[in-house]
C-alpha atoms as a PDB file:
ATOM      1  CA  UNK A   1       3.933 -81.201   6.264  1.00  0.00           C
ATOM      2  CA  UNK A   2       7.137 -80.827   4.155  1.00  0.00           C
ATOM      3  CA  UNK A   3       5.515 -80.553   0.534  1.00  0.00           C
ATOM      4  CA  UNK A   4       9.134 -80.998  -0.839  1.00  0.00           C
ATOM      5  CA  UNK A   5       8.988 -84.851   0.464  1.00  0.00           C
ATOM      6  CA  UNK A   6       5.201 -84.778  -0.095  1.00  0.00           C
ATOM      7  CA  UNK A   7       5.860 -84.611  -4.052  1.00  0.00           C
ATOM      8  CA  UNK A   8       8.436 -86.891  -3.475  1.00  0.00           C
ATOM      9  CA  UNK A   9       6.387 -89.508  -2.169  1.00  0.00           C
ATOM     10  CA  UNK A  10       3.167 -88.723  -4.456  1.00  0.00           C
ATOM     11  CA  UNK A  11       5.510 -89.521  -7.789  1.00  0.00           C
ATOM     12  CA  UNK A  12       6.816 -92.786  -6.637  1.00  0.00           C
ATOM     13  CA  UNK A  13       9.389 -93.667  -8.542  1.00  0.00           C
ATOM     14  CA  UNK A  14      11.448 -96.178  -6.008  1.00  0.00           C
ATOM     15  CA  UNK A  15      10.119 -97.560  -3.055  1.00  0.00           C
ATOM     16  CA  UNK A  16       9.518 -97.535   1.235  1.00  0.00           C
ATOM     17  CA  UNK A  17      12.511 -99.699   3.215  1.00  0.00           C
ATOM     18  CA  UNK A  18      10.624-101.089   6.467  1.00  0.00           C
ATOM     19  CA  UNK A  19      13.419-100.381   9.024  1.00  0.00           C
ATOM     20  CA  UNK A  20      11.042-100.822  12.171  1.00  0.00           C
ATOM     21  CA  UNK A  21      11.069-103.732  13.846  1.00  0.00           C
ATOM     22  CA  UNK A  22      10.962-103.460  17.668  1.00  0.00           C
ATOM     23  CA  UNK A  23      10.172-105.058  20.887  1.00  0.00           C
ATOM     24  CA  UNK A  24       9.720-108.792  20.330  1.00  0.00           C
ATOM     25  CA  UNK A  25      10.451-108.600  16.387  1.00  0.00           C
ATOM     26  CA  UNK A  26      14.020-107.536  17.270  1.00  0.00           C
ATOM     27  CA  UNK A  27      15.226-110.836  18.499  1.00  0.00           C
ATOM     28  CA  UNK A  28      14.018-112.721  15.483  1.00  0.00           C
ATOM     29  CA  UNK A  29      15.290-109.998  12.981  1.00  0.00           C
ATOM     30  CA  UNK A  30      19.042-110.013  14.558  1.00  0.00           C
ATOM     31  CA  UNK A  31      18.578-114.089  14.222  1.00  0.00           C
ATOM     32  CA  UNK A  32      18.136-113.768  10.604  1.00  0.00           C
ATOM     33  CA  UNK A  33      21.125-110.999  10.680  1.00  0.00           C
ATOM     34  CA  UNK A  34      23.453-113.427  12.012  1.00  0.00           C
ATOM     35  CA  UNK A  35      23.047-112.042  15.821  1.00  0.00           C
ATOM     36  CA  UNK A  36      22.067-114.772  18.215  1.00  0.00           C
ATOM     37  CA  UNK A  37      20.535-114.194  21.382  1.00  0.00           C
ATOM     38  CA  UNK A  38      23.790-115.220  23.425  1.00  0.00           C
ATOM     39  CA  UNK A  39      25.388-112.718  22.047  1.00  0.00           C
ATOM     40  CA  UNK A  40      23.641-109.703  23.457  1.00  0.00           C
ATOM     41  CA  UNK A  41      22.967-109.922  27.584  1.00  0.00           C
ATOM     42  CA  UNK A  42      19.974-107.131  27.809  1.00  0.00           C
ATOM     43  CA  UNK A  43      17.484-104.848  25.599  1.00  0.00           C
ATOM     44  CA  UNK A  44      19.964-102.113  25.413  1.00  0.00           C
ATOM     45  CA  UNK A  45      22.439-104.169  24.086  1.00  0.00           C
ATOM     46  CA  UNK A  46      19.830-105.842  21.498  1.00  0.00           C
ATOM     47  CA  UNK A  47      18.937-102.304  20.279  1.00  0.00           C
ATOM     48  CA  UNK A  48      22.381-101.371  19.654  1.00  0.00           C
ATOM     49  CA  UNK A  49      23.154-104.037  17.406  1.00  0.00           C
ATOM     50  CA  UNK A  50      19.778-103.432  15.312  1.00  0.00           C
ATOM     51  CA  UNK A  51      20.835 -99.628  15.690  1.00  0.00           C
ATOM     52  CA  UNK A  52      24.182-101.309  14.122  1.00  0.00           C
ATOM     53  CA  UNK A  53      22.192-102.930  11.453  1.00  0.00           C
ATOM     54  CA  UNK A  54      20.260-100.501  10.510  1.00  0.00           C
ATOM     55  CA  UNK A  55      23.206 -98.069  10.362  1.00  0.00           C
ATOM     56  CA  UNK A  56      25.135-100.282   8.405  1.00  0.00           C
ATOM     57  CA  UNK A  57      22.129-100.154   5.579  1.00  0.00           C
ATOM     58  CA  UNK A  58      21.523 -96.690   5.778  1.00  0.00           C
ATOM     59  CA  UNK A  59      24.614 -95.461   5.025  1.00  0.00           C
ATOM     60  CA  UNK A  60      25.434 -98.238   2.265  1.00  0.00           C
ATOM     61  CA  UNK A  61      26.091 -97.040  -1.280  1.00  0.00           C
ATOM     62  CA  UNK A  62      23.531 -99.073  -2.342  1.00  0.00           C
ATOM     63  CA  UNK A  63      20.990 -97.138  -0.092  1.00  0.00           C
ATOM     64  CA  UNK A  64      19.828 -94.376  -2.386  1.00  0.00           C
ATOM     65  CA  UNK A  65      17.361 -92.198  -3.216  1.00  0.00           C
ATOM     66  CA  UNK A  66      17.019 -92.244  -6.942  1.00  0.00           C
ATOM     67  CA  UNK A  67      15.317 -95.893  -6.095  1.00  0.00           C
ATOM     68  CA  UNK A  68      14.933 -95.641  -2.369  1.00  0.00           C
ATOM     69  CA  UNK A  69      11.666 -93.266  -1.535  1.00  0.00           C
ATOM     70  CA  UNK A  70      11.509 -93.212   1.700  1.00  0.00           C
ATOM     71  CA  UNK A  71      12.295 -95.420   5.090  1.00  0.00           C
ATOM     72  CA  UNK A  72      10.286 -96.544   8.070  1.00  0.00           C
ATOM     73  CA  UNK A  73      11.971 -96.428  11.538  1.00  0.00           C
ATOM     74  CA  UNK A  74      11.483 -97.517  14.902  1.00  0.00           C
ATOM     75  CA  UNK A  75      10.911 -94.820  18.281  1.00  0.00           C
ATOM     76  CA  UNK A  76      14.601 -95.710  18.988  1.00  0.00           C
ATOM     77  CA  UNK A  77      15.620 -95.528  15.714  1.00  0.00           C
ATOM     78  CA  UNK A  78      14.361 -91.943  15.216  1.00  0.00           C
ATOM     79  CA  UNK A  79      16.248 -90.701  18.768  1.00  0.00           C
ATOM     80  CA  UNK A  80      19.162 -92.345  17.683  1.00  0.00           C
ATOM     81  CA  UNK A  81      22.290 -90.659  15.146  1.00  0.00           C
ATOM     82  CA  UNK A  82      24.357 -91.663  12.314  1.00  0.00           C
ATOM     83  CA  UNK A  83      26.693 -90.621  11.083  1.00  0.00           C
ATOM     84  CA  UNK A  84      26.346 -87.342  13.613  1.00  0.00           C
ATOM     85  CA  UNK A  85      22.656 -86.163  12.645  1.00  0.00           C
ATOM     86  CA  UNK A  86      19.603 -87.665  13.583  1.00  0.00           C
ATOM     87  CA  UNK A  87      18.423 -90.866  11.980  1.00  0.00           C
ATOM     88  CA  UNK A  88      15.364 -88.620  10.089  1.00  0.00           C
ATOM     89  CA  UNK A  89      17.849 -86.061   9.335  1.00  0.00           C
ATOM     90  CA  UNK A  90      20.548 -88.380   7.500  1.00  0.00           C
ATOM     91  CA  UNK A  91      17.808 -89.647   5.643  1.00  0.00           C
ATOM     92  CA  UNK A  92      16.088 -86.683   4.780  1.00  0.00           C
ATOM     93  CA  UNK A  93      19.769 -85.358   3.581  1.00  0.00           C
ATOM     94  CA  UNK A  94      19.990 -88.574   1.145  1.00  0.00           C
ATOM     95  CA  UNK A  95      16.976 -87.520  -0.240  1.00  0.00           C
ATOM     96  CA  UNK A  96      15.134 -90.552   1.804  1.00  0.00           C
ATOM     97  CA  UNK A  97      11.770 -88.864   3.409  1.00  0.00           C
ATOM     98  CA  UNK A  98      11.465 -90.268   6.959  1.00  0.00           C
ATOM     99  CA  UNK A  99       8.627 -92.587   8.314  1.00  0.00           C
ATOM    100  CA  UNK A 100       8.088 -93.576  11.975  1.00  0.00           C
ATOM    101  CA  UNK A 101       6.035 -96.618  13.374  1.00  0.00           C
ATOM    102  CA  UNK A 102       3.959 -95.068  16.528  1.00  0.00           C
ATOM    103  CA  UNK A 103       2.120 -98.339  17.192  1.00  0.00           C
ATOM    104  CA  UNK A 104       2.568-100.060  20.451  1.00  0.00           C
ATOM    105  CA  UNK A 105       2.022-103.855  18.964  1.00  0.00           C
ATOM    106  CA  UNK A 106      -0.994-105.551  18.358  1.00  0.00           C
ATOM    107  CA  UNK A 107      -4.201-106.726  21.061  1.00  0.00           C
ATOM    108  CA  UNK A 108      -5.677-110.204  21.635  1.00  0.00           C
ATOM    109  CA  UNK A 109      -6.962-112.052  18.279  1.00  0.00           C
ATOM    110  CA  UNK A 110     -10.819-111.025  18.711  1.00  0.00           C
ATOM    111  CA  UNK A 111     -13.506-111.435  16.148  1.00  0.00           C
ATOM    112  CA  UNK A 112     -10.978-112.864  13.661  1.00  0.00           C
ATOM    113  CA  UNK A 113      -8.053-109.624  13.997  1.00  0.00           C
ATOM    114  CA  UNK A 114      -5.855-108.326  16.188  1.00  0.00           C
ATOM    115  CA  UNK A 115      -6.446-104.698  16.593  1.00  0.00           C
ATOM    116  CA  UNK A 116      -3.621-101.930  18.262  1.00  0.00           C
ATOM    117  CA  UNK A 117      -2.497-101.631  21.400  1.00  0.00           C
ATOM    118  CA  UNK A 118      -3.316 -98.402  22.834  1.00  0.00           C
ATOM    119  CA  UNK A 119      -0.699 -96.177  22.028  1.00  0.00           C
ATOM    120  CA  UNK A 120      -0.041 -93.822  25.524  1.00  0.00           C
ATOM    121  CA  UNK A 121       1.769 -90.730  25.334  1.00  0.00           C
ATOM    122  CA  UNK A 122       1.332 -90.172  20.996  1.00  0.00           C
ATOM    123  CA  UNK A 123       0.813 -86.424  20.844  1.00  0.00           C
ATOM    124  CA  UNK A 124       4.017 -86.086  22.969  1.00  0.00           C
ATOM    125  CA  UNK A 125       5.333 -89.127  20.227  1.00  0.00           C
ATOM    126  CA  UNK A 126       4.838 -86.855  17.554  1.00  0.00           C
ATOM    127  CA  UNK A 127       5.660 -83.765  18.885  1.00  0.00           C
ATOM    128  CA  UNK A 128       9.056 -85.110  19.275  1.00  0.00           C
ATOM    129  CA  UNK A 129       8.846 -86.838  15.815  1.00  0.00           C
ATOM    130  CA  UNK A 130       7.723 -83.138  14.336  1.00  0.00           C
ATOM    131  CA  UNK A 131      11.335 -81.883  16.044  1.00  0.00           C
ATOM    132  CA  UNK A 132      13.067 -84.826  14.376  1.00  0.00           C
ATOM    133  CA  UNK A 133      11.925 -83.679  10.897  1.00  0.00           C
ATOM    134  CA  UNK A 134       9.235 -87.091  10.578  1.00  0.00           C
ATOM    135  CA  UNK A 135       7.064 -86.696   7.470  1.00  0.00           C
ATOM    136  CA  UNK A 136       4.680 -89.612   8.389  1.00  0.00           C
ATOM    137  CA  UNK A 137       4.044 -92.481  10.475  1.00  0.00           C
ATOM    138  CA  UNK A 138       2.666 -96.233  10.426  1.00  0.00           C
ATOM    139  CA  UNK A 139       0.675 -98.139  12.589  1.00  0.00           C
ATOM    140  CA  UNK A 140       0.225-102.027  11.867  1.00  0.00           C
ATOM    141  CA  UNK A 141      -3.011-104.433  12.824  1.00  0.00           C
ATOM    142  CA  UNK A 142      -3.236-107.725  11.737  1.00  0.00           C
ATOM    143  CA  UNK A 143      -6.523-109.510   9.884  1.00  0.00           C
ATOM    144  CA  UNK A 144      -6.337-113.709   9.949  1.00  0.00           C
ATOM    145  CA  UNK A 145     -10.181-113.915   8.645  1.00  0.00           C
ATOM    146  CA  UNK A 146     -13.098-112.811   6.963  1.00  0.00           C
ATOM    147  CA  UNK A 147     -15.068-111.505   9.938  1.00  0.00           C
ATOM    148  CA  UNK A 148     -16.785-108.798   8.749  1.00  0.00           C
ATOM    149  CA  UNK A 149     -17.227-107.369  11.903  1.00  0.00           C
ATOM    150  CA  UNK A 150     -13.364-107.491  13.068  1.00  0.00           C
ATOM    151  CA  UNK A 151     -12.431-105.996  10.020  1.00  0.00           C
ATOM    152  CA  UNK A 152     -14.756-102.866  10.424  1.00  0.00           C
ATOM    153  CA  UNK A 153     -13.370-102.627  13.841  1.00  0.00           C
ATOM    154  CA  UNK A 154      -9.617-102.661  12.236  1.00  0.00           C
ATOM    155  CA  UNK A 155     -10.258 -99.960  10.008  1.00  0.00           C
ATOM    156  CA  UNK A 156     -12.052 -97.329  12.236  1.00  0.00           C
ATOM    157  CA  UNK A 157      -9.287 -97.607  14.474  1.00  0.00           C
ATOM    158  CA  UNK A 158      -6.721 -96.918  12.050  1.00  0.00           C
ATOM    159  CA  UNK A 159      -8.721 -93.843  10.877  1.00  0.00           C
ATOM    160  CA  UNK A 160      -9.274 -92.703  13.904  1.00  0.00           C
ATOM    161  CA  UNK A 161      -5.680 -92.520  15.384  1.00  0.00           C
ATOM    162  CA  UNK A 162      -4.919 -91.350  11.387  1.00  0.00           C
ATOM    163  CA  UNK A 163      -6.854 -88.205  11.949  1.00  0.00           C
ATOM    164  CA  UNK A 164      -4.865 -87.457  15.353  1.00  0.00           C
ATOM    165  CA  UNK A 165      -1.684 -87.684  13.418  1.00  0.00           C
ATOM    166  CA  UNK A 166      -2.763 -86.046  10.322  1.00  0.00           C
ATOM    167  CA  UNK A 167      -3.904 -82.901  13.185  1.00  0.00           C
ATOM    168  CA  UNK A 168      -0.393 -83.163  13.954  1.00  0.00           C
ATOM    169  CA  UNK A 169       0.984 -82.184  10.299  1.00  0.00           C
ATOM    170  CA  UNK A 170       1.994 -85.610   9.392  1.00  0.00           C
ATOM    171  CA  UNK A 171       0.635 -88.415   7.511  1.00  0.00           C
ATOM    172  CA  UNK A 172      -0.309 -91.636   8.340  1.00  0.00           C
ATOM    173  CA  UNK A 173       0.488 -95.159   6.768  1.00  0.00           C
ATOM    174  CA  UNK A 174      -2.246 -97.029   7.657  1.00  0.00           C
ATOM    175  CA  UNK A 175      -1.780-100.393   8.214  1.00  0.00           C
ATOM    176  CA  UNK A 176      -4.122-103.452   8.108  1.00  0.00           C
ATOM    177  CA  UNK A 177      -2.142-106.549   7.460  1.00  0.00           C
ATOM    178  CA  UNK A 178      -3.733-109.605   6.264  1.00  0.00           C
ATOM    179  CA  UNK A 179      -2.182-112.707   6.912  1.00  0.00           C
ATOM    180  CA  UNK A 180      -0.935-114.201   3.491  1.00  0.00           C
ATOM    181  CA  UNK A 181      -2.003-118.076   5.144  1.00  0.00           C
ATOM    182  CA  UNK A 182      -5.835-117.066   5.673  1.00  0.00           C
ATOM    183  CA  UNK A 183      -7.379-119.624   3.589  1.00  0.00           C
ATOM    184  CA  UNK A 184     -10.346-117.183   3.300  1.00  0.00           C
ATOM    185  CA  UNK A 185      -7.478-114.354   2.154  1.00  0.00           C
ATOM    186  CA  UNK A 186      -9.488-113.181  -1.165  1.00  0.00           C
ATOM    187  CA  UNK A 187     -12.562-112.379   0.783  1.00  0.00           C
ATOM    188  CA  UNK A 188     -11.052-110.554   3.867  1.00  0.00           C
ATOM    189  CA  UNK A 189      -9.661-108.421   0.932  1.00  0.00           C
ATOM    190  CA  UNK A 190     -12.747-107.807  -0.488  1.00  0.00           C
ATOM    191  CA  UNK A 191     -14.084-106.748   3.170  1.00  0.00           C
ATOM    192  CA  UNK A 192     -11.078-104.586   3.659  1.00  0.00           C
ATOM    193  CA  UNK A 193     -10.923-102.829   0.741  1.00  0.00           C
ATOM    194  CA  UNK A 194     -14.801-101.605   0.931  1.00  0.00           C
ATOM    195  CA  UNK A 195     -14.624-100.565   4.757  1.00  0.00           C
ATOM    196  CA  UNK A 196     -11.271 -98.770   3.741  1.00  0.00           C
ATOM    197  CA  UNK A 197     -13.025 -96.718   0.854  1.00  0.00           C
ATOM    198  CA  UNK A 198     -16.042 -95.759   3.378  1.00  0.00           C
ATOM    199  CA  UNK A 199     -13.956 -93.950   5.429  1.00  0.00           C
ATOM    200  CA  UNK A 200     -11.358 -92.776   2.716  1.00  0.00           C
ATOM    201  CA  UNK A 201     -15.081 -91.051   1.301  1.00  0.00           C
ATOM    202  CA  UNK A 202     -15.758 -89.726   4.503  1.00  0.00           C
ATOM    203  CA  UNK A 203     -12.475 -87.608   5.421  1.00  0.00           C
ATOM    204  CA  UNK A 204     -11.830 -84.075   4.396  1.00  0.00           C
ATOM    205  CA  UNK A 205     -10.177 -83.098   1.224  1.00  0.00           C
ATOM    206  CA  UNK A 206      -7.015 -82.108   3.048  1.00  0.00           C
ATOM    207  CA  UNK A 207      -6.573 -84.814   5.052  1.00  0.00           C
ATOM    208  CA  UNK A 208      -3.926 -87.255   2.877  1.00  0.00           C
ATOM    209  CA  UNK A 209      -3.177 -90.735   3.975  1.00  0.00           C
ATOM    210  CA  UNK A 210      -1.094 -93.818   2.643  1.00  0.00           C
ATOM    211  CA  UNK A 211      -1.980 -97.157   2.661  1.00  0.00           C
ATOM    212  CA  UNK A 212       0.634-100.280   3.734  1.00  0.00           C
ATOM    213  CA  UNK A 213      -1.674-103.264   2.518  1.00  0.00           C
ATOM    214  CA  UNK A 214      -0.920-107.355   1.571  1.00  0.00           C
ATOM    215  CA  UNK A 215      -0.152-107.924  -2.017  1.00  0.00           C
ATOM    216  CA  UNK A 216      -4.091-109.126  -2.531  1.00  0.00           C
ATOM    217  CA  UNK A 217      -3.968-112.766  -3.981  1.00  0.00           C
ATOM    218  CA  UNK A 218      -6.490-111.048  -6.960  1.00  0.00           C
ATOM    219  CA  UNK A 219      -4.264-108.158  -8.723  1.00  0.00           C
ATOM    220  CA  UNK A 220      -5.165-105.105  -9.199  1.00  0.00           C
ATOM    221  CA  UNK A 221      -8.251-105.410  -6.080  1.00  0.00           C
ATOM    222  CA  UNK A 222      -7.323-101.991  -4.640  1.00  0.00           C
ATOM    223  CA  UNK A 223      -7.114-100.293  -7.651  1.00  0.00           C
ATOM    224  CA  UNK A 224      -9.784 -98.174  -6.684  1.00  0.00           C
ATOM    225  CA  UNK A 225      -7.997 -96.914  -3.677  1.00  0.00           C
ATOM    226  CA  UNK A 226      -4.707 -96.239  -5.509  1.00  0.00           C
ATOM    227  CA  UNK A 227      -6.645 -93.829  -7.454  1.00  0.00           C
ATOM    228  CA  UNK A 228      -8.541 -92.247  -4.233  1.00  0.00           C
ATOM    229  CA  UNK A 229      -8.083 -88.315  -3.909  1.00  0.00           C
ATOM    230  CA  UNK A 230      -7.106 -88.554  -0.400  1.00  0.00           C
ATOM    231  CA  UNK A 231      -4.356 -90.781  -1.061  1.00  0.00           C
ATOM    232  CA  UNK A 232      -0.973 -90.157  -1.497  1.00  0.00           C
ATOM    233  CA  UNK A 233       0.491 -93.777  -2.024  1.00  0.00           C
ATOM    234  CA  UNK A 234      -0.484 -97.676  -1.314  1.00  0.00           C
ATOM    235  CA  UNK A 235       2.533 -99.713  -0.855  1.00  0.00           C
ATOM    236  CA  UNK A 236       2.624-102.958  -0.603  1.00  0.00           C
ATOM    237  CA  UNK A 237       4.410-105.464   2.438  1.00  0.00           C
ATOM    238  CA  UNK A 238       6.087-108.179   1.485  1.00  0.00           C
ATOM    239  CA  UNK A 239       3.873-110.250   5.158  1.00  0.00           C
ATOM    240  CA  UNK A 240       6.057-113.840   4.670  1.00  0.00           C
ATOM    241  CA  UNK A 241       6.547-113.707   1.058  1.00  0.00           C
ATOM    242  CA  UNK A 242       9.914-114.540  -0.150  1.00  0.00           C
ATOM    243  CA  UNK A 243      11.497-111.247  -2.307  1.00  0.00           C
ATOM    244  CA  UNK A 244      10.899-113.224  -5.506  1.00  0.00           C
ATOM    245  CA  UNK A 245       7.254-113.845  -4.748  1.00  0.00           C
ATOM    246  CA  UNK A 246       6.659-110.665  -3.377  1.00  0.00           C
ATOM    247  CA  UNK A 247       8.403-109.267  -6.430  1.00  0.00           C
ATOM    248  CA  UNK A 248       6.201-110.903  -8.942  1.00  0.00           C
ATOM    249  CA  UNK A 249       2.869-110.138  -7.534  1.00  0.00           C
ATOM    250  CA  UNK A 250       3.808-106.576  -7.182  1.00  0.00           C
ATOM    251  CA  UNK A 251       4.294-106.554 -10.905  1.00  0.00           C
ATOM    252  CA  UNK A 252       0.855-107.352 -11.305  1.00  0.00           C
ATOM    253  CA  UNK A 253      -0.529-104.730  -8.724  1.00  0.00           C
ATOM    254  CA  UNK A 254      -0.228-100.884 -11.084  1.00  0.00           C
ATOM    255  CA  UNK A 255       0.484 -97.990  -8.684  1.00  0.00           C
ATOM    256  CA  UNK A 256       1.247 -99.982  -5.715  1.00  0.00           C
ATOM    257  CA  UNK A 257       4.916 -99.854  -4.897  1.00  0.00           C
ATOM    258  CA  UNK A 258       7.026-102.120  -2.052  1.00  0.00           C
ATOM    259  CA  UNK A 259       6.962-101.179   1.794  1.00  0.00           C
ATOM    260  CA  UNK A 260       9.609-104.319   2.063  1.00  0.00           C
ATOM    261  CA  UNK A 261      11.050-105.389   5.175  1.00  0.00           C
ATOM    262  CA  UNK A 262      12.010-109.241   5.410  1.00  0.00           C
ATOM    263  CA  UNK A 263      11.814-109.016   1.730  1.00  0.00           C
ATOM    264  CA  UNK A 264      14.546-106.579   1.554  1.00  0.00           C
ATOM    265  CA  UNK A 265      16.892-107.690   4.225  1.00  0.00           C
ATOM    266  CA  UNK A 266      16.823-111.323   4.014  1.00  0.00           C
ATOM    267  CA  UNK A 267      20.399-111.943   1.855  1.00  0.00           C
ATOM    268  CA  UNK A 268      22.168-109.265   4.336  1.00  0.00           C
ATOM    269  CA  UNK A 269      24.174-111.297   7.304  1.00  0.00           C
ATOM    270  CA  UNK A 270      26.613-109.404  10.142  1.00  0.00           C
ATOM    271  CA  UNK A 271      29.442-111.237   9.376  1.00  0.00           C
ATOM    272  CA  UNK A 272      29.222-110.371   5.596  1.00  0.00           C
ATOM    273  CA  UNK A 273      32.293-108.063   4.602  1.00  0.00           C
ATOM    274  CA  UNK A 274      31.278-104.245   3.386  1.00  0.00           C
ATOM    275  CA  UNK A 275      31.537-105.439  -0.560  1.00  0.00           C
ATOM    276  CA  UNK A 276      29.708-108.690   0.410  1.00  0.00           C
ATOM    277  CA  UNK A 277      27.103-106.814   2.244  1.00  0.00           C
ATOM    278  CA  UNK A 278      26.682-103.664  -0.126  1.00  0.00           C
ATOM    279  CA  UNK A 279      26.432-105.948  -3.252  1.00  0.00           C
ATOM    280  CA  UNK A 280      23.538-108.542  -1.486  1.00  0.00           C
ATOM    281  CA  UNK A 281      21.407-104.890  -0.414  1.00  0.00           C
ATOM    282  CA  UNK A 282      22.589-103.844  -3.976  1.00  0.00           C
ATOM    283  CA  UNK A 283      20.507-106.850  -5.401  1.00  0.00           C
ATOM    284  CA  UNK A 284      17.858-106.719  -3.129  1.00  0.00           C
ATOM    285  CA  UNK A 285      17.373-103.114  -4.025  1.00  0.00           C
ATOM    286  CA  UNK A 286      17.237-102.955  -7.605  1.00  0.00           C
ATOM    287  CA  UNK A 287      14.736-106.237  -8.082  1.00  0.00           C
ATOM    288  CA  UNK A 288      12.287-104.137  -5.633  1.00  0.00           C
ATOM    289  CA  UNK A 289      12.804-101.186  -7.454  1.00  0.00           C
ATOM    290  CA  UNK A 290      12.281-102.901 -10.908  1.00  0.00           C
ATOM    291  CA  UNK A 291       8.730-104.346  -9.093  1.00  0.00           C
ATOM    292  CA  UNK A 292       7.827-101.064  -8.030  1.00  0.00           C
ATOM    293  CA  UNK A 293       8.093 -98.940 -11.234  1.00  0.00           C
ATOM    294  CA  UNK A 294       7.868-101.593 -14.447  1.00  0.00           C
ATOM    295  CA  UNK A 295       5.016-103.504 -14.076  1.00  0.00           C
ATOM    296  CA  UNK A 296       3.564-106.309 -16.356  1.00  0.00           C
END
């Protein structure tokens, strides 16, 4: 583990860009970019252009790490260059500590969630992300009700993959989404945030994770696990939220900063010029920032 990007993270003074949309996501997040299907004739194609996209906020002047913490990638994204280095090495060089998403997409709705895929090959996965200078990773499920049962399930698999990544020297975002239109939201929150503090209690002293969770409809609900020992950071996803809403419930949330992805790239179009572009991430930076660090 690099402890210069570990102290980094632990003061969090800026936030996590979600960069990682893949597979079936990409097609919907080029749509919102301005990219329409017709315009790309094969998968190759359609991850050049996000590669494109991606690149293009990267390396904006807007894309700094005085309010920028870190940034989540995609496998692709991690194998791929700009500028001339490695995506995780540009970033790293910026001052922006490098995430990658290892999860393979989500299972069958069962019991109320959708747990992981299995995820083949991940030791090799981050052996290779350890040679690409990775600090951590994420993995995403999804949670659409209060079944106790499902959500027990959800949360031993993310520890359990966790402690396989944190053997590998990195550290793990774990990941339990709930869906922001569960009409039983508050209580799947409630359910979450007890089965995640049973197994936070139950890992070593050494063994750090971060938590990616829904901005909980009742602030301040996982302020008990923002203050856990064996974690580093919760950050917060924006899950359907428009920026402004996301931005104002994060106020209310202390310690939790954003892991924005739709949040943060929604204003940003292809056929934007560089000033247009720079000055819409510009925005879209500094109001998550301010929601990260001043809260009410």
């Amino acid at each position: 583990m690099n402890q210069e990007q570990l102290e980094k993270v632990k003061q969090g003074h800026g936030f996590i860009a979600a960069l990682d949309q893949s597979g079936g996501s990409t097609p919907k997040a080029l749509k919102a970019y301005g990219v329409d299907e017709d315009q790309y004739t094969n998968e190759d194609e359609m991850f050049d252009l996000v590669h494109e996209m991606r690149m293009r906020i990267v390396t904006s002047p807007s894309f700094t790490s005085d309010k920028v913490l870190g940034a989540i990638l995609f496998e692709q994204t991690m194998d791929r260059e700009v500028e001339g280095q490695y995506t995780g090495d540009y970033l790293a060089h910026k001052g922006i500590v490098p995430f990658l998403k290892v999860d393979k997409g989500l299972a069958d709705e069962e019991n109320g969630v959708q747990l992981m895929k299995p995820i083949p090959g991940l030791e090799d996965l981050l052996a290779r992300a350890n040679d690409r200078h990775i600090f951590g990773t994420k993995m995403r499920s999804n949670i659409l009700s209060a079944d106790k049962e499902g959500i027990i399930a959800v949360v031993e698999q993310q520890f359990e993959i966790g402690k396989q990544i944190i053997a590998a020297g990195l550290v793990p975002i774990i990941e339990p989404e709930v869906s922001i239109n569960a009409g039983d939201k508050e209580e799947i929150e409630e359910i979450l945030r007890d089965a995640i503090l049973e197994e936070l209690n139950g890992l070593a002293e050494d063994e750090l994770v971060m938590l990616k969770l829904t901005l909980p409809t009742v602030p301040n609900l996982y302020k008990e696990l923002v203050n856990h020992p064996n974690v580093i950071h919760v950050v917060a996803l924006s899950g359907g939220y428009t920026r402004t809403e996301a931005n104002n419930m994060l106020k209310e949330n202390e310690g939790i900063i954003a892991s924005f992805s739709r949040a943060l790239s929604s204003d940003l179009n292809a056929n934007q010029s560089a000033e247009e572009f720079d000055s819409k991430l510009s925005e879209a930076i500094d109001s998550i920032f301010d929601a990260s660090v001043n809260k009410k």
